[in-house]
PDB file of N, CA and C in Angstrom:
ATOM      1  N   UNK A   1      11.745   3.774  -1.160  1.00  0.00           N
ATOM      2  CA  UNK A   1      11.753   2.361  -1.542  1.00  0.00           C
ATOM      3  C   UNK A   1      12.745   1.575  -0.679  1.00  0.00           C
ATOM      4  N   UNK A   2      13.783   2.256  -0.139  1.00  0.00           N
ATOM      5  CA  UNK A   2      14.697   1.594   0.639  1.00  0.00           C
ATOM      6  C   UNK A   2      14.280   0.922   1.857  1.00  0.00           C
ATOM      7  N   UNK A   3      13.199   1.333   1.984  1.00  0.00           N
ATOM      8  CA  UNK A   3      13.030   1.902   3.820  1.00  0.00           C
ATOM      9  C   UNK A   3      12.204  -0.257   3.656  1.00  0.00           C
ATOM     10  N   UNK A   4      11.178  -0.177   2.564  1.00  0.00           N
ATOM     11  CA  UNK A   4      10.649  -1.061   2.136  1.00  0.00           C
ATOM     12  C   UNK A   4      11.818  -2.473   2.250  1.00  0.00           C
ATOM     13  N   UNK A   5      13.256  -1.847   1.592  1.00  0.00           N
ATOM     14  CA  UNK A   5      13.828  -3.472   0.957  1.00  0.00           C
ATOM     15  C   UNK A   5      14.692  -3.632   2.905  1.00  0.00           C
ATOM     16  N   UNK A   6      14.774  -2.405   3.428  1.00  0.00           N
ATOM     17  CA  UNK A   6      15.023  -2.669   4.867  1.00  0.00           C
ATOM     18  C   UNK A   6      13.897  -4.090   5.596  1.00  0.00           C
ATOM     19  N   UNK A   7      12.741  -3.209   5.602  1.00  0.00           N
ATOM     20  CA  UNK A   7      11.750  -3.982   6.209  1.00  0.00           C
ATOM     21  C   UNK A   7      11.746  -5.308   5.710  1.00  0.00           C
ATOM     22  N   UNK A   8      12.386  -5.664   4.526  1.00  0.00           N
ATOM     23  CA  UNK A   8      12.079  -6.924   3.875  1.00  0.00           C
ATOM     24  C   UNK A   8      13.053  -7.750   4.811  1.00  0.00           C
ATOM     25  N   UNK A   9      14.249  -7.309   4.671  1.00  0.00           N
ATOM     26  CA  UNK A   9      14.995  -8.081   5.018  1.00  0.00           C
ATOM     27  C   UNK A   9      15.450  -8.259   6.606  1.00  0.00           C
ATOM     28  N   UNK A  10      14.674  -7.361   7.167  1.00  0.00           N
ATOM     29  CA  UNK A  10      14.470  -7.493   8.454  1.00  0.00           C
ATOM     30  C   UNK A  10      13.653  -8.752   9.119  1.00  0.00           C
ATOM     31  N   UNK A  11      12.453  -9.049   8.234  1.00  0.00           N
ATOM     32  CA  UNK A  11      11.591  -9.701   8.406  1.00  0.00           C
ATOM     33  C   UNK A  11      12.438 -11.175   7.660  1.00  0.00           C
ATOM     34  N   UNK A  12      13.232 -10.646   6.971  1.00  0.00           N
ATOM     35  CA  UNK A  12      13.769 -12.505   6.647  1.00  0.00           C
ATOM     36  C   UNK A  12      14.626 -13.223   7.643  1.00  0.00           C
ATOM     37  N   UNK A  13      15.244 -11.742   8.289  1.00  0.00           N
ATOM     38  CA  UNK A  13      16.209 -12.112   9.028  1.00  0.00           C
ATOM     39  C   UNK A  13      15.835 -13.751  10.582  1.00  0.00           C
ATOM     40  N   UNK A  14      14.377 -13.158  10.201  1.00  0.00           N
ATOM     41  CA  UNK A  14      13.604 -13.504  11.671  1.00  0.00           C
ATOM     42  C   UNK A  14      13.386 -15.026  11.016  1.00  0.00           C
ATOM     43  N   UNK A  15      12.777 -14.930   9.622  1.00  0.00           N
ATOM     44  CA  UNK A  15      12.156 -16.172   9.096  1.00  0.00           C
ATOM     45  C   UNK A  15      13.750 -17.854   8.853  1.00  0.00           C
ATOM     46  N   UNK A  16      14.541 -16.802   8.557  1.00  0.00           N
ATOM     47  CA  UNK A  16      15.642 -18.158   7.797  1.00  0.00           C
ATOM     48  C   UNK A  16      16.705 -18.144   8.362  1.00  0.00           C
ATOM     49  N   UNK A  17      16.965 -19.463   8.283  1.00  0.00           N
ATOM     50  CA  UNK A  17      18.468 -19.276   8.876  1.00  0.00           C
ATOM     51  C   UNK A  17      19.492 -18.386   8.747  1.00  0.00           C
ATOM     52  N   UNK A  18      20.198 -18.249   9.680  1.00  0.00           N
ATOM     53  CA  UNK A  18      21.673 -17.789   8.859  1.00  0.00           C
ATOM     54  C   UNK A  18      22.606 -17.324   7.944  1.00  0.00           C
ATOM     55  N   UNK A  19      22.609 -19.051   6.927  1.00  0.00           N
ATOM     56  CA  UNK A  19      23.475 -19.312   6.253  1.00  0.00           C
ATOM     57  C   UNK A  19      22.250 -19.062   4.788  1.00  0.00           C
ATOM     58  N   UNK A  20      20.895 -19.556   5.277  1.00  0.00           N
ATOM     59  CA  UNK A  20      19.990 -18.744   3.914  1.00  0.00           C
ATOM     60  C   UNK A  20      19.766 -17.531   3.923  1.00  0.00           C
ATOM     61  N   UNK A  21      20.040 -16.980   4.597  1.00  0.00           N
ATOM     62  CA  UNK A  21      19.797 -15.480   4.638  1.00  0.00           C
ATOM     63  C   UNK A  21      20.996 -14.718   3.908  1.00  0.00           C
ATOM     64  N   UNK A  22      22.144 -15.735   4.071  1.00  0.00           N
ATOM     65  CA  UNK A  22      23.424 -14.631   3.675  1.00  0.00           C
ATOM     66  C   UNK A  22      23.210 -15.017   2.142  1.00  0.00           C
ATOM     67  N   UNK A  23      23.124 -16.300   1.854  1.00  0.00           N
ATOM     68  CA  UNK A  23      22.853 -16.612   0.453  1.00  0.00           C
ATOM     69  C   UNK A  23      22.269 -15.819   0.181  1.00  0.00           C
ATOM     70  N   UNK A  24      20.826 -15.201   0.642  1.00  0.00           N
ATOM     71  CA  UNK A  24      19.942 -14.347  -0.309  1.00  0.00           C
ATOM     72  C   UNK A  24      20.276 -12.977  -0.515  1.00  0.00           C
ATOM     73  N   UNK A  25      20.776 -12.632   1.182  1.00  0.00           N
ATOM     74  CA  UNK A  25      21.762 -11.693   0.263  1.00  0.00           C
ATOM     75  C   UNK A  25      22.781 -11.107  -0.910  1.00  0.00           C
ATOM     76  N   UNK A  26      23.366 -12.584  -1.125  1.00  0.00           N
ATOM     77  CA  UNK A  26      24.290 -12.027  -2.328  1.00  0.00           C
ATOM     78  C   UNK A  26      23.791 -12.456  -3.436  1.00  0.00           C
ATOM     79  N   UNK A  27      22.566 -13.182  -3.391  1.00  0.00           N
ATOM     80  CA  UNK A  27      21.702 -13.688  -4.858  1.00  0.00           C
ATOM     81  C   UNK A  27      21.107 -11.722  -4.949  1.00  0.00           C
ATOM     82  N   UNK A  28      20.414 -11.510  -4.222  1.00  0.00           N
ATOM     83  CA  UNK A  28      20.159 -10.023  -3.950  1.00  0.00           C
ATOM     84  C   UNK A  28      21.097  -8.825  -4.593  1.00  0.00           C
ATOM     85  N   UNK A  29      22.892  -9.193  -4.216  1.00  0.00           N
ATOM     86  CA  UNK A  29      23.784  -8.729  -4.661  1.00  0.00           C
ATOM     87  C   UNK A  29      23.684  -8.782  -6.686  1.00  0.00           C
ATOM     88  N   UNK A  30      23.909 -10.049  -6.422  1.00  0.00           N
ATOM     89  CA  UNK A  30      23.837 -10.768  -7.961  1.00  0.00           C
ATOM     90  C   UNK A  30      22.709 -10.078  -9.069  1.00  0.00           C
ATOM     91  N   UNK A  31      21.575 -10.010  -8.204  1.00  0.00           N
ATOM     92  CA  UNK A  31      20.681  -9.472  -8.997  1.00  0.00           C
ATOM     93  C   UNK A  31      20.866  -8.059  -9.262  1.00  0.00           C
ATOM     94  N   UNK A  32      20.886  -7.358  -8.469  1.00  0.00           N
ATOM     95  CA  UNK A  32      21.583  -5.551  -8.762  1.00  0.00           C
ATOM     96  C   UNK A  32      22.285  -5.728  -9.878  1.00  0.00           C
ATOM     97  N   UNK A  33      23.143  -6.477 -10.099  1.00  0.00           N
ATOM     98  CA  UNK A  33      24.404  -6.423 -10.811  1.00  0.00           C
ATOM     99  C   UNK A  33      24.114  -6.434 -12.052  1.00  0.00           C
ATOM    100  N   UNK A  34      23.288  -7.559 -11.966  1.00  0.00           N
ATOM    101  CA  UNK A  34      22.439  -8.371 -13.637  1.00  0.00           C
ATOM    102  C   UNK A  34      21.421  -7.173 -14.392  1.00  0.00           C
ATOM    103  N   UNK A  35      21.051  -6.800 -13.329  1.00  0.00           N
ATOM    104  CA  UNK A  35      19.720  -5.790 -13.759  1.00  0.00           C
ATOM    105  C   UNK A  35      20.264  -4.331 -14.120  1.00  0.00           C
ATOM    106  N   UNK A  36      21.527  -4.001 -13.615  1.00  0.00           N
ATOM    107  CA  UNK A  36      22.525  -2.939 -14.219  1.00  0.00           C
ATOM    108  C   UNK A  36      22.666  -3.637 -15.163  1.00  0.00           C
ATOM    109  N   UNK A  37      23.909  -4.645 -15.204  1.00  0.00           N
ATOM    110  CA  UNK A  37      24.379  -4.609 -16.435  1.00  0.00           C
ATOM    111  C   UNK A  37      23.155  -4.929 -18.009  1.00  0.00           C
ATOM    112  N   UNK A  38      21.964  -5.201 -17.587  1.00  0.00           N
ATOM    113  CA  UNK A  38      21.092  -5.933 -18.814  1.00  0.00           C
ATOM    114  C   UNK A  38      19.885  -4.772 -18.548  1.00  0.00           C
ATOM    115  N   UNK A  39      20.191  -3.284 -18.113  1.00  0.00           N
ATOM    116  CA  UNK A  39      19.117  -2.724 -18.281  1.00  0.00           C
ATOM    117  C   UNK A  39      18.088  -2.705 -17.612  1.00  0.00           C
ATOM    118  N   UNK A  40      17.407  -3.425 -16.884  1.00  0.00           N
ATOM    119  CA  UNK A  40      16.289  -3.993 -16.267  1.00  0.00           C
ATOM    120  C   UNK A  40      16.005  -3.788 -14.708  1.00  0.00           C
ATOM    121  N   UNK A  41      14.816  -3.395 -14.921  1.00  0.00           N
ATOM    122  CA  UNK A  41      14.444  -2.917 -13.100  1.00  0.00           C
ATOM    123  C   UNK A  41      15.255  -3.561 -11.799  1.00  0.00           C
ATOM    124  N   UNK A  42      15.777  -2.312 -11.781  1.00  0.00           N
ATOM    125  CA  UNK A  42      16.759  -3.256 -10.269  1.00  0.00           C
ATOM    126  C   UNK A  42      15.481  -3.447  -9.056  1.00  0.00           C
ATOM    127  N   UNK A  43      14.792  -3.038  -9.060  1.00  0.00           N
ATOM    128  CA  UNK A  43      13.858  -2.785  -7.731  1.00  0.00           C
ATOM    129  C   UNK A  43      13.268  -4.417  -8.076  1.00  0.00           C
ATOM    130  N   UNK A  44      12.634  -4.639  -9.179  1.00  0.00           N
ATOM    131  CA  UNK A  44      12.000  -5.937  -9.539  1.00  0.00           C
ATOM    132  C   UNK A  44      12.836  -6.945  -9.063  1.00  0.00           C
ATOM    133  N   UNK A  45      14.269  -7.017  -9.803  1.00  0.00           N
ATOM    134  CA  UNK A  45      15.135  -7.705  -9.310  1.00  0.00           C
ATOM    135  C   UNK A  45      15.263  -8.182  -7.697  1.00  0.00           C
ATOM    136  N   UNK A  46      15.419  -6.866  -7.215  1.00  0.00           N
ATOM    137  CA  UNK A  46      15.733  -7.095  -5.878  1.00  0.00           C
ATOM    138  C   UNK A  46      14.525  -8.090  -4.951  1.00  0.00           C
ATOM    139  N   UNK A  47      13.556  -7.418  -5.296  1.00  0.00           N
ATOM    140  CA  UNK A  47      12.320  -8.169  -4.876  1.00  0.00           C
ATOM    141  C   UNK A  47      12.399  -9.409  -4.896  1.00  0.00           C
ATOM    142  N   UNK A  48      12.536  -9.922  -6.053  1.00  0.00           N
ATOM    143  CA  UNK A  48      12.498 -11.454  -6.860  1.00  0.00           C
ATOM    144  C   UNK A  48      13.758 -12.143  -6.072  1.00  0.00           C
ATOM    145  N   UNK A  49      15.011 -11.458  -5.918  1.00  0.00           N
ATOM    146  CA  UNK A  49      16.048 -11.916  -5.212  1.00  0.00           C
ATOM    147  C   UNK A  49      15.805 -12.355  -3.263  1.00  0.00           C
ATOM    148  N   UNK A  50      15.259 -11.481  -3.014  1.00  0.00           N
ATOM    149  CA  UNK A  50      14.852 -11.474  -1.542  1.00  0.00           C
ATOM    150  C   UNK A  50      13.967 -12.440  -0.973  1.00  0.00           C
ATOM    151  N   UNK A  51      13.090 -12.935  -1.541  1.00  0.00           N
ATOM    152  CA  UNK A  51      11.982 -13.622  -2.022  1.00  0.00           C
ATOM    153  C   UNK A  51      11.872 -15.030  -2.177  1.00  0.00           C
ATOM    154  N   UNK A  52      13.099 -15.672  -3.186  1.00  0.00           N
ATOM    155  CA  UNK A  52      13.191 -16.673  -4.101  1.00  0.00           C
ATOM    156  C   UNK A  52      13.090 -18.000  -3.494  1.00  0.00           C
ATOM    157  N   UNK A  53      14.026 -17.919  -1.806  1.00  0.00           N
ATOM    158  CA  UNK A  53      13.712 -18.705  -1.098  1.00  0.00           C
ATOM    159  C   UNK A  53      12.838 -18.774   0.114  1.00  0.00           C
ATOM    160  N   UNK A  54      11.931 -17.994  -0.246  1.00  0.00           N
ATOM    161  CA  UNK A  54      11.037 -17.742   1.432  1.00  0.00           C
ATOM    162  C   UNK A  54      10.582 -18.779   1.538  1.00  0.00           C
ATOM    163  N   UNK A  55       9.630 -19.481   1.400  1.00  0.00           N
ATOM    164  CA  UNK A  55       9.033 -20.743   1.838  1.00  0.00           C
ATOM    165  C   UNK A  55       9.971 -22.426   1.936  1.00  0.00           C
ATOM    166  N   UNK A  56      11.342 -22.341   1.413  1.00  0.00           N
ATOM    167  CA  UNK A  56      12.156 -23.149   1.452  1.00  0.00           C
ATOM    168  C   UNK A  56      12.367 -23.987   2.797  1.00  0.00           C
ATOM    169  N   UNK A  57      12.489 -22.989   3.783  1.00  0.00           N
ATOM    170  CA  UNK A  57      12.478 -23.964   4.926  1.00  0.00           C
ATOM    171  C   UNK A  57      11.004 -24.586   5.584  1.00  0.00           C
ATOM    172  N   UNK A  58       9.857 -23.864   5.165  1.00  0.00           N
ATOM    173  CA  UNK A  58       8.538 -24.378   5.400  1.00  0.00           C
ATOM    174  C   UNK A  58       8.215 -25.658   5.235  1.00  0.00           C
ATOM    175  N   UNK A  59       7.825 -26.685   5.728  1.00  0.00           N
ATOM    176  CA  UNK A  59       6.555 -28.110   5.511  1.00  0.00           C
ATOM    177  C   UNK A  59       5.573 -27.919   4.618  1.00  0.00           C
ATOM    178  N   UNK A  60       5.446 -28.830   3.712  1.00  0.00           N
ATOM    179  CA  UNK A  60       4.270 -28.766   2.537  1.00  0.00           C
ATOM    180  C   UNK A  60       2.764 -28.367   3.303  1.00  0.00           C
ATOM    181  N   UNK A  61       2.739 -28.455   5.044  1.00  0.00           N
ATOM    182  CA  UNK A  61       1.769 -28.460   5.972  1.00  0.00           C
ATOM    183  C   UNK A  61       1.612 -27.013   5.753  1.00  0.00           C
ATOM    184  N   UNK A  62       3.003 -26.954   5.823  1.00  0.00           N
ATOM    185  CA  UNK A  62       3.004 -25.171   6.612  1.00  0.00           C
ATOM    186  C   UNK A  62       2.635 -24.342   5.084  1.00  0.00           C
ATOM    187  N   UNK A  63       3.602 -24.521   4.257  1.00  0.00           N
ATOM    188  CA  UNK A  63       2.780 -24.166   2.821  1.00  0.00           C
ATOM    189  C   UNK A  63       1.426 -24.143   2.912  1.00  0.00           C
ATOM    190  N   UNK A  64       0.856 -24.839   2.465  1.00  0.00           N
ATOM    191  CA  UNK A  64      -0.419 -25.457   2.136  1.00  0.00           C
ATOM    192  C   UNK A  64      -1.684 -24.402   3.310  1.00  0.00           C
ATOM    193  N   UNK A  65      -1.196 -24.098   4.654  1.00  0.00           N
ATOM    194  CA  UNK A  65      -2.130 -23.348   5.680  1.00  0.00           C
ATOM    195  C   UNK A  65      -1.310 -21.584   4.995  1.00  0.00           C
ATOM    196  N   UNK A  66      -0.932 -21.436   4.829  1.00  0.00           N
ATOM    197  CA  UNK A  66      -0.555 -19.720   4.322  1.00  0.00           C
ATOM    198  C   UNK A  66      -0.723 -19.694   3.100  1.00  0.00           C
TER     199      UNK A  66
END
């Protein structure tokens, strides 16, 4: 499963800036944490964390064609 949250974030690395990327990292962080402490699928978490802002820097254009 690792090899997976690698590839993820490899591929974000390419998509977002910088400074959103480090954010999602520690929302990413945040979520591990939450999903320990409350029981709950860390893998889901992580997903949902990695994720949350992908289309953020996109155009309603660019949305709208993917």
């Amino acid at each position: 499963m690792e090899l997976i949250f690698d590839r993820i974030k490899k591929d974000l690395k390419h998509l977002l800036s910088e400074k959103r990327y480090q954010h999602t990292l520690g929302v990413e962080k945040s979520a591990i944490m939450l999903s320990e402490k409350y029981g709950e699928n860390i893998n889901k978490a992580r997903i949902s964390a990695l994720l949350h802002d992908i289309a953020k820097q996109l155009s309603h254009d660019e949305i709208k064609e993917k």
